[in-house]
Protein backbone atom coordinates (compact mmCIF):
# COMPACT_ATOMS: atom_id res chain seq x y z
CA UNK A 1 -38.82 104.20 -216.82
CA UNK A 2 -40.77 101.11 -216.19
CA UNK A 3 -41.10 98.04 -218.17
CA UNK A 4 -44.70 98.72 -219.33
CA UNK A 5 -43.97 102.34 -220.00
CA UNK A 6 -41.28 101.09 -222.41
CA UNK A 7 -43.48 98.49 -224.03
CA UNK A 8 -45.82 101.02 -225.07
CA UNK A 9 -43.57 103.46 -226.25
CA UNK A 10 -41.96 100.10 -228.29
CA UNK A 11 -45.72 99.71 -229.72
CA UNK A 12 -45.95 103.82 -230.52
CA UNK A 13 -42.68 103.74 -232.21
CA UNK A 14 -43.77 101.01 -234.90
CA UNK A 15 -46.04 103.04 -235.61
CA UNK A 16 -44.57 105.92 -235.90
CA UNK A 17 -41.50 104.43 -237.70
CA UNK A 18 -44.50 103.17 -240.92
CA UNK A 19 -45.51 107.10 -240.81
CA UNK A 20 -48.30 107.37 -238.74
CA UNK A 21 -48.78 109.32 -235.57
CA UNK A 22 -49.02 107.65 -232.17
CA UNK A 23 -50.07 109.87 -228.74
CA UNK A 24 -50.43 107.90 -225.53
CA UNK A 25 -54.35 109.36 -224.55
CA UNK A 26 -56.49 109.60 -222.02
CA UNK A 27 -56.10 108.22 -218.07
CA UNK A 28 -52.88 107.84 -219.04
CA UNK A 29 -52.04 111.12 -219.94
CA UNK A 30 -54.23 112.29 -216.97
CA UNK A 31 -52.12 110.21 -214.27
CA UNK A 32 -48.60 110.77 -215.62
CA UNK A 33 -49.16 114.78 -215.20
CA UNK A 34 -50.81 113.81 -211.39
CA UNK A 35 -47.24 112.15 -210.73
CA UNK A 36 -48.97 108.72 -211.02
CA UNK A 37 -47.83 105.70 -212.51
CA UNK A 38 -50.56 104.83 -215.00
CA UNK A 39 -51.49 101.06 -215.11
CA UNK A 40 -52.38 101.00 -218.38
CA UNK A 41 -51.79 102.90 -221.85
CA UNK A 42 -54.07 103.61 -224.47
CA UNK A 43 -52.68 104.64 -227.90
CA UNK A 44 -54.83 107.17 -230.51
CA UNK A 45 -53.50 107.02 -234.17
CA UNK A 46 -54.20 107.99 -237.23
CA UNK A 47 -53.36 104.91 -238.73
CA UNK A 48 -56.64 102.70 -239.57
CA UNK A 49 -57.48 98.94 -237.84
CA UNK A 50 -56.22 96.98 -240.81
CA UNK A 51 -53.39 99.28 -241.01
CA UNK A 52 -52.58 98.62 -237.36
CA UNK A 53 -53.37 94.86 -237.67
CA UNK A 54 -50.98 94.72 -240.65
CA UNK A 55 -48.59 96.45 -238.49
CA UNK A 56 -48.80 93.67 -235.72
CA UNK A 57 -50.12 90.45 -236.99
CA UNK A 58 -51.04 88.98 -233.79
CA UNK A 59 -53.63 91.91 -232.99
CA UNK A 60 -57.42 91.55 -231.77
CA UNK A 61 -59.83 93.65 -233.43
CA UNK A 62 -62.19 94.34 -230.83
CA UNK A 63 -63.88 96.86 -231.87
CA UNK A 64 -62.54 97.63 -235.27
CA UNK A 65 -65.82 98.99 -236.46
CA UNK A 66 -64.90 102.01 -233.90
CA UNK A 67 -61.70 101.62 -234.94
CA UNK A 68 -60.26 99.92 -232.22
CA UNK A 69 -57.78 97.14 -232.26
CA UNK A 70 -55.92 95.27 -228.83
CA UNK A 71 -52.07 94.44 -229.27
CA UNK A 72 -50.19 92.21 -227.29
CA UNK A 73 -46.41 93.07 -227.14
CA UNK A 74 -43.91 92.12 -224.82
CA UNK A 75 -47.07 89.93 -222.17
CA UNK A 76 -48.69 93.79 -221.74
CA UNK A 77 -51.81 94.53 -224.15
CA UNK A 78 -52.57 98.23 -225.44
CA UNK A 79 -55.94 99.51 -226.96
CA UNK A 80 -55.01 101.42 -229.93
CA UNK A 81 -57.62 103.40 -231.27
CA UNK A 82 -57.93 105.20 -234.98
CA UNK A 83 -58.84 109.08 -234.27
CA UNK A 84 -62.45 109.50 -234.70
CA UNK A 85 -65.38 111.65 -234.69
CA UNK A 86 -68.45 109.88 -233.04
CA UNK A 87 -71.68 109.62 -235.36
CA UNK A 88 -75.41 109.72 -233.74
CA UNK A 89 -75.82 107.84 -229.97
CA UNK A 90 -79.09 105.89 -230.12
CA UNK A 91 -78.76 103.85 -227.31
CA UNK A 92 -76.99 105.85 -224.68
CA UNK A 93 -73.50 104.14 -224.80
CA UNK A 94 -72.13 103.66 -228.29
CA UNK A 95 -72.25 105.42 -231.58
CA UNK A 96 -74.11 104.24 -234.20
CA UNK A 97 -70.78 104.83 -236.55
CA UNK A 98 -67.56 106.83 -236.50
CA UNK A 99 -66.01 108.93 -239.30
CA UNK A 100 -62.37 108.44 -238.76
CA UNK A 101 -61.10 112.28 -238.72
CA UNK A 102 -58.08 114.06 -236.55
CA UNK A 103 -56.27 114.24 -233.20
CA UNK A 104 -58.34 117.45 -232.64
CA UNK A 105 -61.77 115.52 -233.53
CA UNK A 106 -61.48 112.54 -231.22
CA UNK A 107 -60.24 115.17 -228.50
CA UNK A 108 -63.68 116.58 -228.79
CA UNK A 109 -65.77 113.43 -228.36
CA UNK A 110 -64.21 112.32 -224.98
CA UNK A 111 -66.60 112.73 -221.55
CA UNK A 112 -64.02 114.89 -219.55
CA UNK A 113 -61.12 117.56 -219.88
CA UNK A 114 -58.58 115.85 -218.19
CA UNK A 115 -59.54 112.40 -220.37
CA UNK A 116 -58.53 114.57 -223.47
CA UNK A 117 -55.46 114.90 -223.44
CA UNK A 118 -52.65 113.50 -225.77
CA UNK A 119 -49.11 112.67 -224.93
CA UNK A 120 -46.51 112.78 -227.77
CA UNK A 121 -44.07 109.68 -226.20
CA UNK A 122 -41.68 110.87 -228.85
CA UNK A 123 -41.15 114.26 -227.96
CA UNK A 124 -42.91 114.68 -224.47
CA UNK A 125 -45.05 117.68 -225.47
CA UNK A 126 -48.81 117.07 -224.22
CA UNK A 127 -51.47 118.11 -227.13
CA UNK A 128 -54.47 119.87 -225.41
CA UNK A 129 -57.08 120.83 -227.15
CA UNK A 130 -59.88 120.70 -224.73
CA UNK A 131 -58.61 122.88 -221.58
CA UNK A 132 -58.00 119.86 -219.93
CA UNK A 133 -53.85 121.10 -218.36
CA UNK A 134 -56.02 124.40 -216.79
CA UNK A 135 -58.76 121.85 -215.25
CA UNK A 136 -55.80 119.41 -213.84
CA UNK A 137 -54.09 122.50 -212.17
CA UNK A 138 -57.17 123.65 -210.91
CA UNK A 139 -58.30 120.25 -209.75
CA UNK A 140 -61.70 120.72 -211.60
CA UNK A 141 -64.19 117.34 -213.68
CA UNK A 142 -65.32 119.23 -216.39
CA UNK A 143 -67.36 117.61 -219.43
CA UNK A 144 -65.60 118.40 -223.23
CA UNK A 145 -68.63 120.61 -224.65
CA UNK A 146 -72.02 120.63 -224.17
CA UNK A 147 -72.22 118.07 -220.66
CA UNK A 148 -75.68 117.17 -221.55
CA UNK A 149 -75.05 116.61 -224.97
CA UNK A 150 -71.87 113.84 -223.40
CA UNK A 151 -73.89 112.60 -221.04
CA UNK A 152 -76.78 111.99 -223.51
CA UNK A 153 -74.27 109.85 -225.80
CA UNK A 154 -73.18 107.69 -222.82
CA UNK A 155 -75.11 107.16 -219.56
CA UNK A 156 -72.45 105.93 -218.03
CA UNK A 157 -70.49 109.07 -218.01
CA UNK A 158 -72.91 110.01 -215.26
CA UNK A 159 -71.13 107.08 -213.08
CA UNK A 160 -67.90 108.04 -214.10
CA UNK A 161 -67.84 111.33 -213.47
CA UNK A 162 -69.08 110.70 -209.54
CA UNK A 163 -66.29 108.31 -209.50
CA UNK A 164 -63.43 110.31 -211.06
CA UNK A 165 -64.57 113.08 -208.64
CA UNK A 166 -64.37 110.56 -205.65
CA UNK A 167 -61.39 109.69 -206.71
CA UNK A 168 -59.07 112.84 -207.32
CA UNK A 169 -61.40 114.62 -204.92
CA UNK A 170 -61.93 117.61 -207.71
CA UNK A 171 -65.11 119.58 -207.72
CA UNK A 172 -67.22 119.10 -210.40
CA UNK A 173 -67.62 122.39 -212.57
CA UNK A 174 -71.28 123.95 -212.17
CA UNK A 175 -72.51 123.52 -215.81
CA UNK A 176 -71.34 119.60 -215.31
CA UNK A 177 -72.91 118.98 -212.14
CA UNK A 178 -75.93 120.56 -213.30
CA UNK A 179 -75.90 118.35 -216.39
CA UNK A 180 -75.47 115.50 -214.28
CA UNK A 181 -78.68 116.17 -212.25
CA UNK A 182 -80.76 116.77 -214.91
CA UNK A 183 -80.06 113.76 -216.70
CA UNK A 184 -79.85 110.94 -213.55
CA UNK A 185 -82.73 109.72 -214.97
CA UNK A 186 -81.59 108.01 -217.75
CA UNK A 187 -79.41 106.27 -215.80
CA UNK A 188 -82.06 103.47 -215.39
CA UNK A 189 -81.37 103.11 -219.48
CA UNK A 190 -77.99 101.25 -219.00
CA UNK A 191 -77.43 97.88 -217.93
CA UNK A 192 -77.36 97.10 -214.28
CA UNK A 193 -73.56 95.33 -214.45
CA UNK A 194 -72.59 98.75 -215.97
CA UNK A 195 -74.04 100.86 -212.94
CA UNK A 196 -73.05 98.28 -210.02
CA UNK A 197 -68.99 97.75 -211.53
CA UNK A 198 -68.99 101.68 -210.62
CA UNK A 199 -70.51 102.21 -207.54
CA UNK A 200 -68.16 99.68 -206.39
CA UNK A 201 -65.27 101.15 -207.64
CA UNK A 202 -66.58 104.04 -205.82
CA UNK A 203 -67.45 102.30 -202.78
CA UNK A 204 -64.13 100.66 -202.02
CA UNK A 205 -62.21 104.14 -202.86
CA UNK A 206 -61.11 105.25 -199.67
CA UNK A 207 -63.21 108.31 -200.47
CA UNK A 208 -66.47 106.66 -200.32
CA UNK A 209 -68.42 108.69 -197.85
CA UNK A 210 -67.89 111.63 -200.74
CA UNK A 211 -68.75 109.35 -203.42
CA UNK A 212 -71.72 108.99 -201.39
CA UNK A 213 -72.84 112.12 -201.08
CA UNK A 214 -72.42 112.65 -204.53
CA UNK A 215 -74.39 109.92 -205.65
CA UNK A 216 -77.43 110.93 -203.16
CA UNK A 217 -77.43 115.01 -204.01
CA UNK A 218 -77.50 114.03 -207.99
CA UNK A 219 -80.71 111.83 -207.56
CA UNK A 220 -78.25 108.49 -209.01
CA UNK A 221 -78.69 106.67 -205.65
CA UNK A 222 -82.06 106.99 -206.27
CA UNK A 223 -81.68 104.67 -209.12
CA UNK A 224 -78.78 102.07 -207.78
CA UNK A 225 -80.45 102.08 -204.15
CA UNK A 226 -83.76 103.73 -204.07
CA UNK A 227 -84.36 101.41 -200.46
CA UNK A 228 -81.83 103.98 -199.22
CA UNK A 229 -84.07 106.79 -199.67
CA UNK A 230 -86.31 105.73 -196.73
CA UNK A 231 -83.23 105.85 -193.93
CA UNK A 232 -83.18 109.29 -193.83
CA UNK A 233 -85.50 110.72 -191.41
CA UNK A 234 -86.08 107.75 -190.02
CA UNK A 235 -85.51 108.66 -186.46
CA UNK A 236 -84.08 106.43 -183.92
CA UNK A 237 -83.67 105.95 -179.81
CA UNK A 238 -81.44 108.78 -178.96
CA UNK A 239 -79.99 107.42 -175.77
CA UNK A 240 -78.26 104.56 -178.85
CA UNK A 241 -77.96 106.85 -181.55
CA UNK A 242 -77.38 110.08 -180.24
CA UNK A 243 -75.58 110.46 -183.79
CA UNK A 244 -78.87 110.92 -185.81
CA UNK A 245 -81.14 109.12 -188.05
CA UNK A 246 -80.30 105.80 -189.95
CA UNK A 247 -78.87 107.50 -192.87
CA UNK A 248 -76.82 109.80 -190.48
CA UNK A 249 -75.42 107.13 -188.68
CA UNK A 250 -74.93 104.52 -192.35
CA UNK A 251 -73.10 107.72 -193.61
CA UNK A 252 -71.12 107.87 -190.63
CA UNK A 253 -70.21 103.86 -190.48
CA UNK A 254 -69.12 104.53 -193.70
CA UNK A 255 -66.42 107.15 -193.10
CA UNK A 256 -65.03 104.76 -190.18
CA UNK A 257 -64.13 101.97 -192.19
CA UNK A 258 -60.27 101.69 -192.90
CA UNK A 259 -59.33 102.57 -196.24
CA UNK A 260 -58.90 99.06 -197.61
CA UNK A 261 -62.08 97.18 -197.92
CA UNK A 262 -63.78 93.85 -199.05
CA UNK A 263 -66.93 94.19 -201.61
CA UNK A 264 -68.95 92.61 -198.65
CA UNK A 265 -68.15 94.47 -195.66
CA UNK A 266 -69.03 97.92 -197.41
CA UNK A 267 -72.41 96.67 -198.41
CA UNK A 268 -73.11 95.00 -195.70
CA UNK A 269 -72.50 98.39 -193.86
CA UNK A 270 -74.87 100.58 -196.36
CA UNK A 271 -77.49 97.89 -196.27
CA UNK A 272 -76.82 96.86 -192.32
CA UNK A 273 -79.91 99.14 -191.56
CA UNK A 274 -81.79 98.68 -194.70
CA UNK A 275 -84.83 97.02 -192.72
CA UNK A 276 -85.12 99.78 -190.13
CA UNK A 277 -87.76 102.03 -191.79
CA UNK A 278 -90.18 98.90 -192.37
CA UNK A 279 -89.83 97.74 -188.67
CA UNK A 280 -89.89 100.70 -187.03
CA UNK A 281 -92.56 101.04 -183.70
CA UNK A 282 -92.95 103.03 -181.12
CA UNK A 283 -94.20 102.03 -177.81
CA UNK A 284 -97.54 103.78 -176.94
CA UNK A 285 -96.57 103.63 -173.31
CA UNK A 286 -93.20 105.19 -173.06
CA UNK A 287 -92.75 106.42 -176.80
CA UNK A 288 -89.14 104.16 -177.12
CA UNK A 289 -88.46 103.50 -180.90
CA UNK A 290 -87.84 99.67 -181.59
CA UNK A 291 -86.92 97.75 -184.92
CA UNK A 292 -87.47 94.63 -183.94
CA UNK A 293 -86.67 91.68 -186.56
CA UNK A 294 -85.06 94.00 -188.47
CA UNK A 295 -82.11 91.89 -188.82
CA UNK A 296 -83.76 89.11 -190.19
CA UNK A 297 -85.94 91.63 -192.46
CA UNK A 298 -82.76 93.24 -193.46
CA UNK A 299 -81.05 90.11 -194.71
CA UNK A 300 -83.52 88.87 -197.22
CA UNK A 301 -84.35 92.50 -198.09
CA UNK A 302 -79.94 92.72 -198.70
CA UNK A 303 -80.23 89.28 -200.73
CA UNK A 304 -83.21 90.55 -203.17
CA UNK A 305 -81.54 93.77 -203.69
CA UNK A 306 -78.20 92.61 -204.28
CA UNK A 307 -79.67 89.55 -207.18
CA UNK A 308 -81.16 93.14 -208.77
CA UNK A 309 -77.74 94.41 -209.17
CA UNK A 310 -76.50 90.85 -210.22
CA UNK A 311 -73.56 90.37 -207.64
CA UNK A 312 -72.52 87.25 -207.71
CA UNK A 313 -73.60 84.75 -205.19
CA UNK A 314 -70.27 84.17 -203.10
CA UNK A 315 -70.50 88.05 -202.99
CA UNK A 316 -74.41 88.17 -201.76
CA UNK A 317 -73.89 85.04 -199.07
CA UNK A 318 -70.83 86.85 -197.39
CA UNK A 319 -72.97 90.28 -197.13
CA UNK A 320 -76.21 88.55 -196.33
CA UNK A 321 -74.72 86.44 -193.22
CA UNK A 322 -73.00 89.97 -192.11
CA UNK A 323 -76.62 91.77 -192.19
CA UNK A 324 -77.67 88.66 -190.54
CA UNK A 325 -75.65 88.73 -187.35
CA UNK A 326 -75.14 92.12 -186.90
CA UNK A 327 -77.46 92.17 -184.18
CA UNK A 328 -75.96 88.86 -182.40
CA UNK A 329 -72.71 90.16 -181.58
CA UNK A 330 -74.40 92.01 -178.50
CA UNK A 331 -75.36 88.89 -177.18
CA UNK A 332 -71.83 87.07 -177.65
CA UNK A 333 -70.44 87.49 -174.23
CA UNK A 334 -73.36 85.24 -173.18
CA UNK A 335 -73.13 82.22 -175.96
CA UNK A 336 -72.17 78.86 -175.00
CA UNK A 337 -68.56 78.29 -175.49
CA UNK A 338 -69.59 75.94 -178.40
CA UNK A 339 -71.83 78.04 -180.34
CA UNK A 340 -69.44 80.87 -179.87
CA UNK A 341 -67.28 78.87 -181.26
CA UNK A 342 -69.27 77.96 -184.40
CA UNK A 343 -69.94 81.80 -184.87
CA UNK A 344 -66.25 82.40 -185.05
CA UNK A 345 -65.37 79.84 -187.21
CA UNK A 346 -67.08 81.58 -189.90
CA UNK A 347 -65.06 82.52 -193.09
CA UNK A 348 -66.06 86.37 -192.97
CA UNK A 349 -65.61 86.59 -189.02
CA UNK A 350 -63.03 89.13 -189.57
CA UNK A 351 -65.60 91.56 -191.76
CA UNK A 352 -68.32 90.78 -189.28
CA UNK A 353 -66.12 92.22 -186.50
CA UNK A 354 -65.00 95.59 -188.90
CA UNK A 355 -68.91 95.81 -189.14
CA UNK A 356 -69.63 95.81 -185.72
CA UNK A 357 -66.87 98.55 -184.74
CA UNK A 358 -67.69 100.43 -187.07
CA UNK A 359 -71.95 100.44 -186.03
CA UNK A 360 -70.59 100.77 -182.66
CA UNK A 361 -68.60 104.14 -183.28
CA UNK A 362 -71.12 105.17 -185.25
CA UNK A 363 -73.58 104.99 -182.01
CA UNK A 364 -72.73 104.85 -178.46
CA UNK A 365 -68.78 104.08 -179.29
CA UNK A 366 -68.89 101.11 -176.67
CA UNK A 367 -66.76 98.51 -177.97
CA UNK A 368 -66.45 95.83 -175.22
CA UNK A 369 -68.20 93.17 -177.47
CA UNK A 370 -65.59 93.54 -180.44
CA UNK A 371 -62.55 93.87 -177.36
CA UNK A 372 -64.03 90.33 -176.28
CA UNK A 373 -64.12 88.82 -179.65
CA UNK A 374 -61.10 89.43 -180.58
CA UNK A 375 -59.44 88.23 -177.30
CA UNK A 376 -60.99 85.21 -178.00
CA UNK A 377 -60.10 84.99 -181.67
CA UNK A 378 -56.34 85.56 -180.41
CA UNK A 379 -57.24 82.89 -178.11
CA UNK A 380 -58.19 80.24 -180.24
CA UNK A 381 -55.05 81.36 -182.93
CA UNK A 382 -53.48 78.55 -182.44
CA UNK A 383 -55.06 75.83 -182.97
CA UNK A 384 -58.32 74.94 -185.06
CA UNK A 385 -61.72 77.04 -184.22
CA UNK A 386 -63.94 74.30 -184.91
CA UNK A 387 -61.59 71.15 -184.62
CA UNK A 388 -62.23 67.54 -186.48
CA UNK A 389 -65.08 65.97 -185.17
CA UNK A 390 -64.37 63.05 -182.46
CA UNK A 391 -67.26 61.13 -184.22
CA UNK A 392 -68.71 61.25 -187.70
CA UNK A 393 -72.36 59.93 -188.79
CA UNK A 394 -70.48 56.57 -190.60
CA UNK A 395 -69.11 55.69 -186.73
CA UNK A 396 -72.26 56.08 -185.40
CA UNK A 397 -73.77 53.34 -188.05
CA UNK A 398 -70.97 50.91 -187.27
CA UNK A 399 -72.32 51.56 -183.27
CA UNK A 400 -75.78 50.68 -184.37
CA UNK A 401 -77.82 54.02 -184.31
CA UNK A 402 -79.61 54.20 -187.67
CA UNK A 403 -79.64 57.13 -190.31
CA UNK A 404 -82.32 60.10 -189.22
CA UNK A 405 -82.32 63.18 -187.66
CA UNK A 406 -81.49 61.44 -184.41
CA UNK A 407 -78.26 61.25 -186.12
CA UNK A 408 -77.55 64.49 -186.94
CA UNK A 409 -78.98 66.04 -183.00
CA UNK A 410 -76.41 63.22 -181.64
CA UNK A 411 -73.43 64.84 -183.82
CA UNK A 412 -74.10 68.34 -183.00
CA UNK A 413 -74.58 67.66 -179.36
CA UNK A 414 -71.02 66.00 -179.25
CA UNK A 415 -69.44 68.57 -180.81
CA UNK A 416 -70.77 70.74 -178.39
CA UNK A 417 -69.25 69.03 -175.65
CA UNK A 418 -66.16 68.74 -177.83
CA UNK A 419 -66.17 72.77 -178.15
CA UNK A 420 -66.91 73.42 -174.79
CA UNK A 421 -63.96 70.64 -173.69
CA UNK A 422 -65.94 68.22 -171.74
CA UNK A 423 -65.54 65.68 -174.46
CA UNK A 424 -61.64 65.05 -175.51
CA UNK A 425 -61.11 61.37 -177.11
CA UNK A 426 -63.11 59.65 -179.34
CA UNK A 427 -63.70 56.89 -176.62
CA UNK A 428 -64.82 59.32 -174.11
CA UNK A 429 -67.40 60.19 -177.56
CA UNK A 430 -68.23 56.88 -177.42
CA UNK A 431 -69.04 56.24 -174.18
CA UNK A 432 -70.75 59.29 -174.07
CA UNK A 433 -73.42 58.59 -176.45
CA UNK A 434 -73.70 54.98 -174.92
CA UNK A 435 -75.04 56.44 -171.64
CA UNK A 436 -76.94 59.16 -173.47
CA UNK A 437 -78.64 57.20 -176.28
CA UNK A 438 -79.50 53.86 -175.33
CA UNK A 439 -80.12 51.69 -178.65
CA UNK A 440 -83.50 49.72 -178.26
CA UNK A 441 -84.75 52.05 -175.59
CA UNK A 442 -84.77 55.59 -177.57
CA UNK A 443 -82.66 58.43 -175.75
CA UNK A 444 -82.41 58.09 -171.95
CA UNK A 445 -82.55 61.65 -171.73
CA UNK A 446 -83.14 65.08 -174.09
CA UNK A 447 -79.20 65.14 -175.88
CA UNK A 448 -80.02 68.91 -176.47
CA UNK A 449 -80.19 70.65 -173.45
């Protein structure tokens, strides 16, 4: 047994030992009979919140109007919850009052099956009152009840139930997934931190491409993404995509990427393409498809879409610059050894390169640029990509050159030289810029070439 599995049961057994009754519920339950080690435990009881709080003095009341109450024990904190029966939903996500009732009761207000179960810690006998052991065996997300009715109460449930089906990779039973179709809609009722914290969770499950699919065939996308909507169909050059349209070939990146993956790199792979549909052309002459610019277009379509769903902005830079230089990695086998070098040095190099394998697979499959990259990147492993700079705008004062954009072209252009390894020493820096940039007599010659 592990140390938070004891904890819990610690927590249970005070309660049980002042005469009330403690089940573990929920995911908890759910994972433990799926041979999974739960990471957390929530307790359902019938003893009240100020009954619990008098219990363990040190307790939060979060939510005690709902009758729930957070207790620390042991550095591990539990949600223990009174059992409840939910009153009237007037805003899609919370009652407007509970009627603290029986184990039975709050069984019968939970979103799925498999979330309603109860564990007796005490004796090991699981308390189903829902159906929820026969859905688990079967592998099957079905809704407790009527599923409109739950997913009328919560919105949310809509996300969750995509994501618990991504997840366990269950089908979702008919009468739910027909529930969830016909109320997508309301989706747009919920706050957008609600909706984004689960299609990530869904994008970075392994699973994703099903989570996907999910999303798009019960109209949610439509309300997370709707931009998506306009890569399917849109057709592209089949002698580079012999794969399919844009949202053939997004699907497909997605089912590429390795199981383990940064919040950037996965949207910067759905949205890689986003721009496509706006700049699509096709010659009059020879009927080729082009996108030009739609890079560029791409990136500040990625940044206004990703300030909608409120990502934060170390999140939206990293995903922007990937959308950014997607299309410059075919070009990298041509750079200058010094802006090559600049364009590796960048923090997110390593999710820029898992983009571009993956849009390469997804297309023609050559991979020579990525092969290239990467031998350089092992290349440069051991010492600095960009090294310290052999002058700095405060030296070039002390020479005489005064502050200006002069200053800053004279910099860059010695680090280029530095970069490319014409320019070792500071001295050689030095003299370098003396023969370049005469002081009274304005350059001697262009110092960008």
């Amino acid at each position: 047994m592990n140390e938070l599995r004891t904890l819990v049961e610690e927590v249970a057994g005070r309660l049980r030992a002042a005469g009330f009754t403690a089940y573990f519920a929920g995911g908890c339950v759910r994972d433990a009979l799926l041979g999974q080690e739960p990471h957390d435990y929530d307790i359902a009881t019938s003893a009240r919140p100020e009954e619990v709080q008098r219990l363990f003095p040190k307790s939060q009341a979060v939510g005690a109007h709902f009758g729930v109450v957070i207790v620390r024990h042991g550095g591990a904190s539990f949600e223990i919850a009174t059992f409840r029966t939910d009153g009237q939903y007037v805003d899609g996500r919370r009652p407007e009052s509970v009627v603290f009732s029986s184990p039975e009761d709050d069984a019968m207000r939970r979103d799925f099956t498999v979330n309603g179960l109860f564990l007796d810690p005490e004796t090991g006998r699981i308390i189903d009152f829902v159906g929820g052991q026969e859905d688990l065996k079967n592998h099957v997300l079905r809704a407790i009840g009527d599923p409109s009715q739950r997913f009328q109460e919560d919105h949310l449930r809509l996300m969750r139930a995509v994501r618990f089906s991504t997840v366990l990779g269950w089908e979702i039973e008919p009468a739910t997934w027909a529930a969830i179709k016909s109320e997508a809609h309301h989706l747009a009722q919920i706050s957008i931190e609600r909706i984004r914290d689960e299609f990530i969770r869904i994008m970075l499950h392994p699973n994703r491409v099903r989570g996907l699919d999910l999303l798009d065939a019960s109209g949610l996308l439509s309300h997370i993404l709707p931009e998506m909507e306009a890569l399917k169909d849109c057709t592209q050059p089949p002698e580079f995509h012999p794969e399919g349209d844009v949202w053939v070939h997004t699907r497909l990146m997605l089912s590429l990427l390795p199981a383990q993956v940064s919040v950037p790199l996965v949207l910067s792979v759905l949205l890689h393409d986003i721009a496509k549909p706006a700049t699509r052309t096709v010659d009059e002459a020879d009927g080729r498809i082009r996108f030009n610019g739609h890079d560029k277009l791409g990136a500040e379509m990625t940044e206004a879409i990703l300030r909608r769903l409120k990502f934060s902005n170390d999140i939206i830079d990293d995903t922007v610059e990937a959308v950014a230089n997607h299309m410059k990695m075919q070009h990298v086998q041509d750079m200058r050894i010094s802006k090559l070098k600049r364009f590796l040095a960048s923090p997110t190099i390593l999710d820029q390169l898992e983009l571009h394998r993956v849009d390469c697979l997804g297309c023609h499959g050559m991979l020579d640029n990525y092969h290239f990259l990467n031998g350089k990147l092992e290349e440069l492993s051991h010492e600095p990509v960009i090294p310290r700079r052999l002058l700095n705008g405060h030296e070039l004062q002390t020479l005489g050159y005064p502050p200006g954009p002069l200053l800053g072209h004279i910099l860059t252009a010695v680090q280029d030289l530095q970069l490319e390894g014409t320019l070792k020493t500071r001295e050689e820096a030095v003299s370098w810029v003396g023969q370049e940039f005469l002081l009274n007599a304005g350059p001697a010659r262009s110092l960008i070439s």
